[in-house]
N, C-alpha and C. Protein backbone atom coordinates (compact mmCIF):
# COMPACT_ATOMS: atom_id res chain seq x y z
N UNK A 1 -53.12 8.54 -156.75
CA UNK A 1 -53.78 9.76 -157.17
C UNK A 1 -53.13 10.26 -158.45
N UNK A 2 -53.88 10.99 -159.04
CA UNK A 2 -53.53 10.91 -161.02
C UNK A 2 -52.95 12.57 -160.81
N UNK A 3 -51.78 12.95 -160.87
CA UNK A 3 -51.02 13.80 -161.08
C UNK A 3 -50.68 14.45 -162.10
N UNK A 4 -50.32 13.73 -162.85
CA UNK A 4 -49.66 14.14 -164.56
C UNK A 4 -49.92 13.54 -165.75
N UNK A 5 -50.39 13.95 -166.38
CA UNK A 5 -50.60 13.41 -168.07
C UNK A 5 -49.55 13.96 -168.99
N UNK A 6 -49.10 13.30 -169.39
CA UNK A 6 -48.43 13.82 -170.31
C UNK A 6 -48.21 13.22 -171.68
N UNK A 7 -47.85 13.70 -172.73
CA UNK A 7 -47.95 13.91 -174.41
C UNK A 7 -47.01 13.50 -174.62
N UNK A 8 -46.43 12.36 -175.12
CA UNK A 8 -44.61 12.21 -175.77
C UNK A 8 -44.61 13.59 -176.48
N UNK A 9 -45.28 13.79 -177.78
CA UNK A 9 -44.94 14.88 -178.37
C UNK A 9 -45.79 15.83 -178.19
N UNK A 10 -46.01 16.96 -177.68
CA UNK A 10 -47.08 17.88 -177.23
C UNK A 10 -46.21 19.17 -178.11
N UNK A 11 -46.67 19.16 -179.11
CA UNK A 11 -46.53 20.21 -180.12
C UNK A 11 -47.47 20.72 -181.14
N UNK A 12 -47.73 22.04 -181.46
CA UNK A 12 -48.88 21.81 -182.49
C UNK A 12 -48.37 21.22 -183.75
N UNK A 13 -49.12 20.53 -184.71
CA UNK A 13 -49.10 19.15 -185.37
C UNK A 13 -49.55 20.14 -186.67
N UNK A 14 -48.76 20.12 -187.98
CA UNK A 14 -48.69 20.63 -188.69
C UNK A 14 -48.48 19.65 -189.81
N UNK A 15 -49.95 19.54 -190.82
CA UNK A 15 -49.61 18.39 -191.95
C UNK A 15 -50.91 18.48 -193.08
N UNK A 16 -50.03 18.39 -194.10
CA UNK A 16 -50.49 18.59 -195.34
C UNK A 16 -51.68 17.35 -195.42
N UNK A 17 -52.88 17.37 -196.20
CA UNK A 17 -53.94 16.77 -196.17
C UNK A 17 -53.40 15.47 -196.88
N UNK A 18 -53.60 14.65 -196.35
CA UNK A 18 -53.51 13.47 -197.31
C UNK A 18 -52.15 12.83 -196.38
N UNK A 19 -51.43 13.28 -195.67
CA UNK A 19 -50.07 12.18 -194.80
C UNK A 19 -50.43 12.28 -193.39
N UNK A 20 -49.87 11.29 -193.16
CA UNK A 20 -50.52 11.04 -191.55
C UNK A 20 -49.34 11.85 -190.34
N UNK A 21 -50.49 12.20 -189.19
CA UNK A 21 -49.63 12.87 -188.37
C UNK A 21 -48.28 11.62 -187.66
N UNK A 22 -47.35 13.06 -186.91
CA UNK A 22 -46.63 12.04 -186.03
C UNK A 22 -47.29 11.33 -185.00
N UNK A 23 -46.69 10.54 -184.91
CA UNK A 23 -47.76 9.26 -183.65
C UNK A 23 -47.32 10.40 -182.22
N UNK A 24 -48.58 10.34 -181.71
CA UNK A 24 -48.27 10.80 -180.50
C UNK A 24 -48.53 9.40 -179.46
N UNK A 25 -47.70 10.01 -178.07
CA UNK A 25 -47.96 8.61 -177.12
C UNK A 25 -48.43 9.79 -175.66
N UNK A 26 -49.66 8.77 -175.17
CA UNK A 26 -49.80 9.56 -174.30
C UNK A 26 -50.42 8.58 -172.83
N UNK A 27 -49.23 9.16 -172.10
CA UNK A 27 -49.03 8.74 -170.17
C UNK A 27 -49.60 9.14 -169.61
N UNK A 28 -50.17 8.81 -168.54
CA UNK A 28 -49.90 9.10 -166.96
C UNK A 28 -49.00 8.56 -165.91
N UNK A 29 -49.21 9.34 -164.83
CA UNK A 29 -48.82 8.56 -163.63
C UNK A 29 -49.45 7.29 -163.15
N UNK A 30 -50.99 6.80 -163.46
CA UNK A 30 -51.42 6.43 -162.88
C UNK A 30 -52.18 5.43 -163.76
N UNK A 31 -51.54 3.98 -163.85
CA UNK A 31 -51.90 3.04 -165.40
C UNK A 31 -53.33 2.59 -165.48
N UNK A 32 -53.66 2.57 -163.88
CA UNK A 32 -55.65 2.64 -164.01
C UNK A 32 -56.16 3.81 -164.34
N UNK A 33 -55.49 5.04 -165.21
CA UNK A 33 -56.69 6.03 -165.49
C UNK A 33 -57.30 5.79 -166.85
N UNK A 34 -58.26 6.13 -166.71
CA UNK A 34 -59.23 6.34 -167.74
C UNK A 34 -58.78 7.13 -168.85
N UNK A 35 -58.47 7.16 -170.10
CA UNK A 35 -57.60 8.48 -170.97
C UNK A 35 -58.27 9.15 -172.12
N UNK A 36 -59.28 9.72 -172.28
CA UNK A 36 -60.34 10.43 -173.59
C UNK A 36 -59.43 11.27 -174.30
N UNK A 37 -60.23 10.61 -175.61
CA UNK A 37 -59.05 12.27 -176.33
C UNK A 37 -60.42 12.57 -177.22
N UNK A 38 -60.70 13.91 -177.24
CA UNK A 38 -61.83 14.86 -178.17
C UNK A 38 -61.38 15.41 -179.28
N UNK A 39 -62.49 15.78 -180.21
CA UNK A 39 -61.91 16.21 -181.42
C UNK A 39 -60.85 16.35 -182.14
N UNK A 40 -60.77 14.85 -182.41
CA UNK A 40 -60.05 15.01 -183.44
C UNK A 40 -60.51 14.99 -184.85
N UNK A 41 -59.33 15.25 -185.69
CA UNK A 41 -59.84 15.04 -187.05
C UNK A 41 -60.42 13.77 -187.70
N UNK A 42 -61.13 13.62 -188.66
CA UNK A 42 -61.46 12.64 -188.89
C UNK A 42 -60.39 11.79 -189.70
N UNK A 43 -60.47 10.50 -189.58
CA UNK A 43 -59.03 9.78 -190.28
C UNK A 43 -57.78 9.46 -188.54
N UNK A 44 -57.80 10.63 -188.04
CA UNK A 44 -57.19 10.26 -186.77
C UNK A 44 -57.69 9.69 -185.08
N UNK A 45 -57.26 8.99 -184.66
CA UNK A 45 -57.98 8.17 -183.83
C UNK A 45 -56.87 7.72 -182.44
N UNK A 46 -57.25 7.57 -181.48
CA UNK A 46 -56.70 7.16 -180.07
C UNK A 46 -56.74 6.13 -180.20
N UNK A 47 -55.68 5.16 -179.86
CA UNK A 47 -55.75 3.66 -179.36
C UNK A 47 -55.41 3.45 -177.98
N UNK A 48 -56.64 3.15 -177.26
CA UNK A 48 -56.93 3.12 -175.58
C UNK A 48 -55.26 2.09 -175.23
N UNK A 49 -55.34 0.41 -175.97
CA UNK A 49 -54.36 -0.30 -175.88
C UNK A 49 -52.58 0.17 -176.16
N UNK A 50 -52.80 0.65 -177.12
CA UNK A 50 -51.54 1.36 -177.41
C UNK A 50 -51.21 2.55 -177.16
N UNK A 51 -52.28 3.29 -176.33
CA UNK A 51 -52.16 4.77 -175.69
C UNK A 51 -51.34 5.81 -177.12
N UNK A 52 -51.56 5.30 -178.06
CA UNK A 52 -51.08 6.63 -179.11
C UNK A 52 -52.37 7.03 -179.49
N UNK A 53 -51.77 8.05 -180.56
CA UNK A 53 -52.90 8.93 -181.21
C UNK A 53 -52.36 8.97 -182.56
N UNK A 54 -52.63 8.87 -183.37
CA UNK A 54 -52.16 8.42 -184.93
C UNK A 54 -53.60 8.56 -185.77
N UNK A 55 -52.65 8.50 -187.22
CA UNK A 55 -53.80 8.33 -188.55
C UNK A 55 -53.86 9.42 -189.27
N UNK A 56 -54.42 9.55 -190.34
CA UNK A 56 -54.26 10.72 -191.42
C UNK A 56 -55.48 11.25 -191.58
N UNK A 57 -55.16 12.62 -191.17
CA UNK A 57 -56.31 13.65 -191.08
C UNK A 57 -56.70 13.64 -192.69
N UNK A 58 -58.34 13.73 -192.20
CA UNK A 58 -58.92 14.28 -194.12
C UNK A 58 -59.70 15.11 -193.83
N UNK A 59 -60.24 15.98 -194.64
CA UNK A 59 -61.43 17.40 -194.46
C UNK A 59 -61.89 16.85 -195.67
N UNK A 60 -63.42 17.15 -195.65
CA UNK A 60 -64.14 16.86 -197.17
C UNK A 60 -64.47 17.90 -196.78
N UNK A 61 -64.93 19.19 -196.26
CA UNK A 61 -65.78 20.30 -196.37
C UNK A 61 -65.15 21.36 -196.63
N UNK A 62 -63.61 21.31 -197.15
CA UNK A 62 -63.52 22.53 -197.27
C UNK A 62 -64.31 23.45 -197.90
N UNK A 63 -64.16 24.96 -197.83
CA UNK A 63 -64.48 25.69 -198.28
C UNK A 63 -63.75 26.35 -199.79
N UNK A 64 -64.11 26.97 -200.50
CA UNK A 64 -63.74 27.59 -201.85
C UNK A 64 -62.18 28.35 -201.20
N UNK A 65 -62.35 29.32 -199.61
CA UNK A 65 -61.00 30.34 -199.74
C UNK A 65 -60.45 29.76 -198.72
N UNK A 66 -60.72 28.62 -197.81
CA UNK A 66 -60.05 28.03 -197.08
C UNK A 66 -58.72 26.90 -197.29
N UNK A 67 -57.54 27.55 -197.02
CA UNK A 67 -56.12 27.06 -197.22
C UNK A 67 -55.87 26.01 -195.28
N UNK A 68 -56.47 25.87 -194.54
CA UNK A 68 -55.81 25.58 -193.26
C UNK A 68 -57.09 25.53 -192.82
N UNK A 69 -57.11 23.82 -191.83
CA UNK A 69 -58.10 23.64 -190.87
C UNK A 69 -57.70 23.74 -189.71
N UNK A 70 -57.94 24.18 -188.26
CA UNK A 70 -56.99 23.64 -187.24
C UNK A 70 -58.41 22.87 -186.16
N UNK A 71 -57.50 21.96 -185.62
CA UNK A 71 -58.14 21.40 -184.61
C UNK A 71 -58.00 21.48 -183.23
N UNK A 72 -58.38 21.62 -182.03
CA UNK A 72 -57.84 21.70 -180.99
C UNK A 72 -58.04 20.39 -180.02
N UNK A 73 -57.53 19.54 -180.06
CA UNK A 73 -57.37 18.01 -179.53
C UNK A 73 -57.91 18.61 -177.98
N UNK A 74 -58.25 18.24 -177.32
CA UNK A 74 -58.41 17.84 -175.60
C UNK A 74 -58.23 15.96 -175.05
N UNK A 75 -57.04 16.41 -174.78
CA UNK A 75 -56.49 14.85 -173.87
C UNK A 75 -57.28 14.99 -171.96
N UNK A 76 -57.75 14.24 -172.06
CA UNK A 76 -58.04 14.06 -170.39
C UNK A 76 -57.99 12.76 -170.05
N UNK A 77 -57.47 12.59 -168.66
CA UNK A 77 -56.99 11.73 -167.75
C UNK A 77 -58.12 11.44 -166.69
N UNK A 78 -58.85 10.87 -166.24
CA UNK A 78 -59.44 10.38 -164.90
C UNK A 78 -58.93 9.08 -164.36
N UNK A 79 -58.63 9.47 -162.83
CA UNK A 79 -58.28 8.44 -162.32
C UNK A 79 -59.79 7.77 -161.71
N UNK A 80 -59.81 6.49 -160.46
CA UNK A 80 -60.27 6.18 -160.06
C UNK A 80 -61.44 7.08 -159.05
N UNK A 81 -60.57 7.51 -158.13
CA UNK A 81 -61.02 8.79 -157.18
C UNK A 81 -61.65 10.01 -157.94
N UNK A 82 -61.53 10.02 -159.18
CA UNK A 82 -62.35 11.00 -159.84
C UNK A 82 -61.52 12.31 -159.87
N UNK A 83 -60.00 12.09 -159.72
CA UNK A 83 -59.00 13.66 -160.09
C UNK A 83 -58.87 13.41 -161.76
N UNK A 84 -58.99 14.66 -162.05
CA UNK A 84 -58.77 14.45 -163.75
C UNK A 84 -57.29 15.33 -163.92
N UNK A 85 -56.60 15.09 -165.27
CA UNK A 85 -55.89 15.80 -165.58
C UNK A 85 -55.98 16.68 -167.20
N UNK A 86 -56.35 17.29 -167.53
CA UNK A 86 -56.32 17.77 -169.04
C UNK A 86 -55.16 18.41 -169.85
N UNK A 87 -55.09 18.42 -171.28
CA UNK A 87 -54.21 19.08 -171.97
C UNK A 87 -54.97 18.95 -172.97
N UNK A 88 -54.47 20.21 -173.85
CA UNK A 88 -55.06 20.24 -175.75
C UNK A 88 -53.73 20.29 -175.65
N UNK A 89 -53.88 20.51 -177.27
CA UNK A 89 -52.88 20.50 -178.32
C UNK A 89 -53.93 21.07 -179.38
N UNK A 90 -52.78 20.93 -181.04
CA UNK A 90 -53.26 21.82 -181.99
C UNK A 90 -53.17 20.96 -183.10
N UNK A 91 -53.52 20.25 -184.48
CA UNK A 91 -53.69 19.36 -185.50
C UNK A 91 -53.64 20.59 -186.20
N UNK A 92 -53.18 21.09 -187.33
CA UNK A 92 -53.64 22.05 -188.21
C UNK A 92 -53.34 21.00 -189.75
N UNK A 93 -54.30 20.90 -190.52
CA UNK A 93 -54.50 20.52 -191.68
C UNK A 93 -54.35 21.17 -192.56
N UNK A 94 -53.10 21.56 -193.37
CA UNK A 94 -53.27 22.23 -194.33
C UNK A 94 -53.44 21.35 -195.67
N UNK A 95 -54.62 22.52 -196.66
CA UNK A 95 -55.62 21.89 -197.72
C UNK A 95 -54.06 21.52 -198.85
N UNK A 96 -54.53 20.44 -199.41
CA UNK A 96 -53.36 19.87 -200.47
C UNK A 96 -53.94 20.48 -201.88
N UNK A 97 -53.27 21.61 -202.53
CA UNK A 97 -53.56 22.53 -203.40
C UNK A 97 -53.08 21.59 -204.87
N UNK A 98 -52.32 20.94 -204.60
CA UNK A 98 -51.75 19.98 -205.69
C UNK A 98 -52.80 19.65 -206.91
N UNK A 99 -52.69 20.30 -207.92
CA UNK A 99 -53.71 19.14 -208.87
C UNK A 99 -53.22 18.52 -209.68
């Protein structure tokens, strides 16, 4: 039965546009669960095999007065029996002002 999910690094994720986040790694108790991760930024991506979450966030839409995107990740867990476990977290993109 699927108990715990958990985040190696479960912190909100703070990074300038253009460098890639820290790799996150993400467990359970239970190595047959199923593991979704939602919205993320684009550029960053889950690897089911390697259970991280990695890659370099990009925004093309900013806006003209927008300095900071944030994202709110949702990690979920399903086991077999159908118990889930969830967690977010936070991606915040800040815009690279550099010209």
């Amino acid at each position: 039965m699927l108990r715990h999910l958990k985040l190696q690094q479960f912190l909100i994720e703070t990074v300038v546009e253009g460098n890639p986040i820290s790799e996150i790694t993400v467990t359970t108790d239970d190595s047959n669960a199923t593991v979704t991760v939602s919205n993320l930024p684009n550029g960053v991506t889950y690897d089911p095999t390697t259970k991280k979450i990695s890659g370099t966030p990009t925004v093309t839409d900013w806006t003209s007065t927008e300095e900071t995107r944030e994202f709110t990740v949702t990690v979920e867990a399903k086991d077999e029996a159908g118990n889930t476990s969830t967690k977010t977290f936070k991606i915040t993109v800040q815009r690279d002002t550099r010209s």
